[in-house]
PDB file of N, CA and C in Angstrom:
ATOM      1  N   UNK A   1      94.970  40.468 138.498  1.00  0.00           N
ATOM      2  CA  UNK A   1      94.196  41.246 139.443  1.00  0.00           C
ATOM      3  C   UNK A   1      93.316  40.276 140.227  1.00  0.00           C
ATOM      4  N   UNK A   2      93.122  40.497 141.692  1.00  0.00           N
ATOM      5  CA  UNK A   2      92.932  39.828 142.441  1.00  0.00           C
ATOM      6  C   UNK A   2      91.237  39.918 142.557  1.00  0.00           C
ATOM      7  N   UNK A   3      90.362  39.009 142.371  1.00  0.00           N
ATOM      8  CA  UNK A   3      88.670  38.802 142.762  1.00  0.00           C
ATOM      9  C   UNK A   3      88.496  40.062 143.554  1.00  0.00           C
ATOM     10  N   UNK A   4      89.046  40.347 144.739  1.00  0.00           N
ATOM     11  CA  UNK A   4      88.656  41.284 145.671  1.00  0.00           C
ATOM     12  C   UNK A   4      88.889  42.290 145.378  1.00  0.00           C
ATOM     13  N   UNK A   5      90.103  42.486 144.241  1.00  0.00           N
ATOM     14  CA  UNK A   5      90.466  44.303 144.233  1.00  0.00           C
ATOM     15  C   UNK A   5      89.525  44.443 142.914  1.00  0.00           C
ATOM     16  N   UNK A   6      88.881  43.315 142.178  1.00  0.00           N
ATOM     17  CA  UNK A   6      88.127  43.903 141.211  1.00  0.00           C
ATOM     18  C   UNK A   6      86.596  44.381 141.727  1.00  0.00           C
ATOM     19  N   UNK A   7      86.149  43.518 142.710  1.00  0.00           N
ATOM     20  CA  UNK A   7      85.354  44.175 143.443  1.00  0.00           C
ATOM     21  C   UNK A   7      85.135  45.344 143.956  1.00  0.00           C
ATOM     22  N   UNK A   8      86.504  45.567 144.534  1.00  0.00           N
ATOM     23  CA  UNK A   8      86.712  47.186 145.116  1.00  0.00           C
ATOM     24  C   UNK A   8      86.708  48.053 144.338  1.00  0.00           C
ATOM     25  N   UNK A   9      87.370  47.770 142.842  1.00  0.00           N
ATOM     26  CA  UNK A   9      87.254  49.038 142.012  1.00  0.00           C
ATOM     27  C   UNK A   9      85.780  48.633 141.347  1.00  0.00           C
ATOM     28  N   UNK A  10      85.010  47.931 141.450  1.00  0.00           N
ATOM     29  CA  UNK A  10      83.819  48.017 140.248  1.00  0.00           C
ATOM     30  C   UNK A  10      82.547  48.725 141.886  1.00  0.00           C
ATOM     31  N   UNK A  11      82.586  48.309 142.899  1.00  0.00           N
ATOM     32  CA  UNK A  11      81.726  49.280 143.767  1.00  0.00           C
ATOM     33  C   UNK A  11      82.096  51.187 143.969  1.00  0.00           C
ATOM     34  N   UNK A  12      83.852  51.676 143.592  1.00  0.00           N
ATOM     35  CA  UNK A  12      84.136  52.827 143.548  1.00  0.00           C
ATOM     36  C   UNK A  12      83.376  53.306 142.031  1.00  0.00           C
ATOM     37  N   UNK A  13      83.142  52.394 141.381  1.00  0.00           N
ATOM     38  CA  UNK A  13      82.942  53.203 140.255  1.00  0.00           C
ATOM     39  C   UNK A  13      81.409  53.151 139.953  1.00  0.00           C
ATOM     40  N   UNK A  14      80.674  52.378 140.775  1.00  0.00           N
ATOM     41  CA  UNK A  14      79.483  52.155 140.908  1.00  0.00           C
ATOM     42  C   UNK A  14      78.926  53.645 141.567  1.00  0.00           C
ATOM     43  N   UNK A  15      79.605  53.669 143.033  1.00  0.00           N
ATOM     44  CA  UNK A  15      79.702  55.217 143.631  1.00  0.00           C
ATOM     45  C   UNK A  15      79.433  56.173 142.648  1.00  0.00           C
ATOM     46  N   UNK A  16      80.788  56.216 141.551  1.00  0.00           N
ATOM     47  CA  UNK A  16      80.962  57.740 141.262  1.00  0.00           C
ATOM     48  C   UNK A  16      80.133  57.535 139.783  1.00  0.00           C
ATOM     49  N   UNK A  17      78.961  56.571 139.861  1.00  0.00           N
ATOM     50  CA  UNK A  17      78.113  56.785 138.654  1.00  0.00           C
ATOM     51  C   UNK A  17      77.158  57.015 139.370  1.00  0.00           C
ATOM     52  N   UNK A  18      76.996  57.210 140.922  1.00  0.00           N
ATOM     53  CA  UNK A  18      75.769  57.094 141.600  1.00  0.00           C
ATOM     54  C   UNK A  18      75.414  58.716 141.692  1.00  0.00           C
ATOM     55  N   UNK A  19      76.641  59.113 141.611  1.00  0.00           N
ATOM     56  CA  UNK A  19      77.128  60.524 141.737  1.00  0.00           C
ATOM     57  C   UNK A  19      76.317  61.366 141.023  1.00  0.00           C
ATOM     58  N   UNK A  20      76.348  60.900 139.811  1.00  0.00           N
ATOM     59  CA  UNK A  20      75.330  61.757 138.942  1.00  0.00           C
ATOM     60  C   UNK A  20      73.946  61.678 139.344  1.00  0.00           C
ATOM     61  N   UNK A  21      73.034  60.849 140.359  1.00  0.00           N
ATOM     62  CA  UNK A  21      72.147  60.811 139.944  1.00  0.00           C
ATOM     63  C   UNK A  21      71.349  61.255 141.798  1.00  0.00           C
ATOM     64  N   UNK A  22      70.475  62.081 141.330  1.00  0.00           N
ATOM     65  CA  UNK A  22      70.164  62.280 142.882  1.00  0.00           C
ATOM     66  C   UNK A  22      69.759  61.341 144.458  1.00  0.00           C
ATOM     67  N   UNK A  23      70.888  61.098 144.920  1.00  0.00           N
ATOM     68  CA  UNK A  23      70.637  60.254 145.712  1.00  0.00           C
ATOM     69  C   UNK A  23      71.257  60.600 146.946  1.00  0.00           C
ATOM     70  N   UNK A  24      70.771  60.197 148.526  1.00  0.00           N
ATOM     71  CA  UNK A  24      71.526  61.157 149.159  1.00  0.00           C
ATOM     72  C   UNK A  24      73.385  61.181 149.611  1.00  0.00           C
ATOM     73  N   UNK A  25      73.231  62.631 149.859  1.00  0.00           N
ATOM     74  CA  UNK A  25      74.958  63.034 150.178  1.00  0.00           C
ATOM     75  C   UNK A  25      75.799  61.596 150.342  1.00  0.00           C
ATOM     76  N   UNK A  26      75.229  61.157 151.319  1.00  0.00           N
ATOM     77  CA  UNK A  26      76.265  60.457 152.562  1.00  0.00           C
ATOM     78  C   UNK A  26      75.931  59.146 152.186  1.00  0.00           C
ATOM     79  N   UNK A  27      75.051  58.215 150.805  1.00  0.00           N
ATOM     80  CA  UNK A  27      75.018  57.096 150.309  1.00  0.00           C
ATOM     81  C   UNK A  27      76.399  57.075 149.524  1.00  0.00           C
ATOM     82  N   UNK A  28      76.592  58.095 148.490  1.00  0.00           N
ATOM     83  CA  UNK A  28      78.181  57.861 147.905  1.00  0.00           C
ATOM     84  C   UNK A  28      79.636  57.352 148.559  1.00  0.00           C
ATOM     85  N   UNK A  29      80.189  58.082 149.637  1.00  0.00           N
ATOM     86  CA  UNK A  29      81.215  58.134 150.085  1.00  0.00           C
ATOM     87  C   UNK A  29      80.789  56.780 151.017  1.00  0.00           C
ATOM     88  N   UNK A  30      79.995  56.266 151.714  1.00  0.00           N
ATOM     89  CA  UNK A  30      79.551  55.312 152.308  1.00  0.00           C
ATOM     90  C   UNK A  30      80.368  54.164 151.054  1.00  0.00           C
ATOM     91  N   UNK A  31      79.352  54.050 149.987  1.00  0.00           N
ATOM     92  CA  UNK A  31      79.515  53.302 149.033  1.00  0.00           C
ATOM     93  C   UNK A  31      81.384  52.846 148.697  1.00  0.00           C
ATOM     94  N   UNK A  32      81.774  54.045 149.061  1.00  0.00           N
ATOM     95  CA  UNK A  32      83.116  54.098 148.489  1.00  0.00           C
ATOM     96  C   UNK A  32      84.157  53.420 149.339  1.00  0.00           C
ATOM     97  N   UNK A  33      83.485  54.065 150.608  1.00  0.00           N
ATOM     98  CA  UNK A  33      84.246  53.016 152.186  1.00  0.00           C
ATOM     99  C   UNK A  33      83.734  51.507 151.926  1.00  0.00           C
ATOM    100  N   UNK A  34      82.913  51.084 151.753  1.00  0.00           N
ATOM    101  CA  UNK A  34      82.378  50.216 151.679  1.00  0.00           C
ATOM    102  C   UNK A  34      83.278  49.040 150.644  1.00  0.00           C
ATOM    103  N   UNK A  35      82.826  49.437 149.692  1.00  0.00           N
ATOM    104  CA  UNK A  35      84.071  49.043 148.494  1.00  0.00           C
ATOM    105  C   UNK A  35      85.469  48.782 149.154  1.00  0.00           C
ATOM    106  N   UNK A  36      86.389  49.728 149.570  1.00  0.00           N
ATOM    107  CA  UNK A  36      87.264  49.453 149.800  1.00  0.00           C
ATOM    108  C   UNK A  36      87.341  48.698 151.476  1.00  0.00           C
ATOM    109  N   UNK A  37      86.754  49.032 152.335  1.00  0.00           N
ATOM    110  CA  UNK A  37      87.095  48.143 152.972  1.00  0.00           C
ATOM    111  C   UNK A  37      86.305  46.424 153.505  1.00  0.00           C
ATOM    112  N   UNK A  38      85.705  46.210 152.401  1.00  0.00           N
ATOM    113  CA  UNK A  38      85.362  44.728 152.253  1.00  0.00           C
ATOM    114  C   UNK A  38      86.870  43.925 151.825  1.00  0.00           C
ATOM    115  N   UNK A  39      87.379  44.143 150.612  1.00  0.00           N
ATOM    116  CA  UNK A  39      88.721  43.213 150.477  1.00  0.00           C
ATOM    117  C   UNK A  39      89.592  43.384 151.599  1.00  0.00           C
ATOM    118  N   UNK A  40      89.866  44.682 152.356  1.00  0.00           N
ATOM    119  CA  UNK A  40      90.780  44.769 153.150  1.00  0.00           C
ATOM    120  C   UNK A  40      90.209  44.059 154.587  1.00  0.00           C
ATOM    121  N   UNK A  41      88.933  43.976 154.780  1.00  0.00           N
ATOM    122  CA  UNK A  41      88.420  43.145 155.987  1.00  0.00           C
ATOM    123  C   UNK A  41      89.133  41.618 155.803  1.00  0.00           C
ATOM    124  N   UNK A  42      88.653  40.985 154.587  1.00  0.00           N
ATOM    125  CA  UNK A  42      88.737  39.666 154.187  1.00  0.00           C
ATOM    126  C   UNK A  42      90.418  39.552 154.447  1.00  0.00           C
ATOM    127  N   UNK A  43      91.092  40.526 153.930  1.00  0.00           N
ATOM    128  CA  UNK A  43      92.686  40.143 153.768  1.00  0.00           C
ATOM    129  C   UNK A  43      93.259  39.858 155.561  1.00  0.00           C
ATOM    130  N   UNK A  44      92.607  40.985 156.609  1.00  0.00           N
ATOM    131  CA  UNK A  44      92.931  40.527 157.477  1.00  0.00           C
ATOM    132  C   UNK A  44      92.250  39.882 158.530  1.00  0.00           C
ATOM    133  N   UNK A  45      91.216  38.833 157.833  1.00  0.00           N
ATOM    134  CA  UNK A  45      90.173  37.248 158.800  1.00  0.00           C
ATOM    135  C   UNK A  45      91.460  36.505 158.351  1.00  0.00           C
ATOM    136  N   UNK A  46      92.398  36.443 157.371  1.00  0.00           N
ATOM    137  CA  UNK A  46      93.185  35.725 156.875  1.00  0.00           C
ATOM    138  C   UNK A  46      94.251  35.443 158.244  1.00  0.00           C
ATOM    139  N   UNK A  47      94.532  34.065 158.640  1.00  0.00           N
ATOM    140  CA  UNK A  47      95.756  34.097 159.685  1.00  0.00           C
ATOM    141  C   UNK A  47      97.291  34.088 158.731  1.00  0.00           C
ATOM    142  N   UNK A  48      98.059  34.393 159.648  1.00  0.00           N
ATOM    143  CA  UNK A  48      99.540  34.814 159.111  1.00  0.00           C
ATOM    144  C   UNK A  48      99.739  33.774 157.910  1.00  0.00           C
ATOM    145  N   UNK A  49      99.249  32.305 158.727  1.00  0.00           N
ATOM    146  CA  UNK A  49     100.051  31.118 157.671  1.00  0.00           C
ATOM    147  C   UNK A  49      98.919  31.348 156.042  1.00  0.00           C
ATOM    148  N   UNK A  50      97.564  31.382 155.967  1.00  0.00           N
ATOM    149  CA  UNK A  50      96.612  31.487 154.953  1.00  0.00           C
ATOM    150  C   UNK A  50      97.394  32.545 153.872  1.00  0.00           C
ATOM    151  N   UNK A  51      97.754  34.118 155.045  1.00  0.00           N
ATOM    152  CA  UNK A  51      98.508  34.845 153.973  1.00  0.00           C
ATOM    153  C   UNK A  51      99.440  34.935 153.525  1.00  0.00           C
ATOM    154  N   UNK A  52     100.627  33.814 154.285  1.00  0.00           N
ATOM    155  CA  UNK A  52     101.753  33.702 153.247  1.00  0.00           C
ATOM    156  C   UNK A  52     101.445  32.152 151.980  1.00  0.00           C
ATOM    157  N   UNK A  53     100.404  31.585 152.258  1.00  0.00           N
ATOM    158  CA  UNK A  53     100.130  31.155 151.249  1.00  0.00           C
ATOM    159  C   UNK A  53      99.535  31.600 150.113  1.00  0.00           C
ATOM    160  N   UNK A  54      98.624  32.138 150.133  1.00  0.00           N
ATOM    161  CA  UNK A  54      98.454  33.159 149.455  1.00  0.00           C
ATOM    162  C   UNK A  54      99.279  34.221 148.676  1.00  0.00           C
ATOM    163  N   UNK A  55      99.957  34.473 149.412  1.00  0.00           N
ATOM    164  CA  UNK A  55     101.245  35.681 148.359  1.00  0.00           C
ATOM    165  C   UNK A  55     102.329  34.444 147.796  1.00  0.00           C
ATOM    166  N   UNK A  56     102.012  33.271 147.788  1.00  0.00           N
ATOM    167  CA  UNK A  56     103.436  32.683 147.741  1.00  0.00           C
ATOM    168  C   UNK A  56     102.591  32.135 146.021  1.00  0.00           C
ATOM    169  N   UNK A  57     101.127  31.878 146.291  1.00  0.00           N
ATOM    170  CA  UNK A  57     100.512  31.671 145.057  1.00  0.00           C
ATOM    171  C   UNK A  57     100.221  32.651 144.357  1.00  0.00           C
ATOM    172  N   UNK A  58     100.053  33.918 144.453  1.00  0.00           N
ATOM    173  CA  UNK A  58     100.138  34.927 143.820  1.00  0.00           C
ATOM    174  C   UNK A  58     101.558  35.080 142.786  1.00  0.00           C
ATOM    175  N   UNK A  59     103.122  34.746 144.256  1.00  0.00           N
ATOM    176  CA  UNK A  59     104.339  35.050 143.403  1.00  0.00           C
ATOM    177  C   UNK A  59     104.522  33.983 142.083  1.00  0.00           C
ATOM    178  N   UNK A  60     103.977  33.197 142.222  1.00  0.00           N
ATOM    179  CA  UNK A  60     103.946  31.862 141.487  1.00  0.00           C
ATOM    180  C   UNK A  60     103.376  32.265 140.229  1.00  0.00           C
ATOM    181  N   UNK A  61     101.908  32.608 139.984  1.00  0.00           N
ATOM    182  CA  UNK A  61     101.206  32.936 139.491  1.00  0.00           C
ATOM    183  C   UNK A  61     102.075  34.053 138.716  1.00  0.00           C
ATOM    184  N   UNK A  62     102.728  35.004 138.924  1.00  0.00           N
ATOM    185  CA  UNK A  62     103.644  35.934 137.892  1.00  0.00           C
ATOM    186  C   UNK A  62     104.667  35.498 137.658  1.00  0.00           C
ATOM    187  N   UNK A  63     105.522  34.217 138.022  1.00  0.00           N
ATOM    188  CA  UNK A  63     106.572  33.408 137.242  1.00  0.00           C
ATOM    189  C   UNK A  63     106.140  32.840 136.179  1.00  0.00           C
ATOM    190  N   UNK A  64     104.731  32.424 135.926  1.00  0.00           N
ATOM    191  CA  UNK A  64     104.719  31.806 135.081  1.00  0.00           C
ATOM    192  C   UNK A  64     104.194  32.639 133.795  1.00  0.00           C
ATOM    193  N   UNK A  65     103.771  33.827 134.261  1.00  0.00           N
ATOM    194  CA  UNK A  65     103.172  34.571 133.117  1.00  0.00           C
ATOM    195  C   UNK A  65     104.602  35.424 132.300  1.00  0.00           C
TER     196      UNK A  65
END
């Protein structure tokens, strides 16, 4: 699992603990956009060549496991 998607899921779940606690409406779902689209910003500052390096070290990374 990738740095960024653990990010994304530990701010969704940050959200839906925020949930319980009185805070306003429109801070949650904010929170939740937020979360998810920080990794997806970063994935595309990435130029074409960065992201096929990247997936090529990723594919690598599950050959060897």
């Amino acid at each position: 699992m990738s740095p960024h998607l653990k990010w994304g899921i530990g701010g969704i779940i940050v959200a839906l603990i925020l949930l319980a606690f009185p805070f306003p409406w429109w801070l949650v779902p904010l929170l939740i956009v937020v979360a998810i689209a920080v990794p997806a910003t970063a994935w595309l500052m990435l130029d074409e060549s960065q992201r096929r390096r990247y997936r090529e070290l990723r594919r690598r990374q599950r050959q060897i496991r």
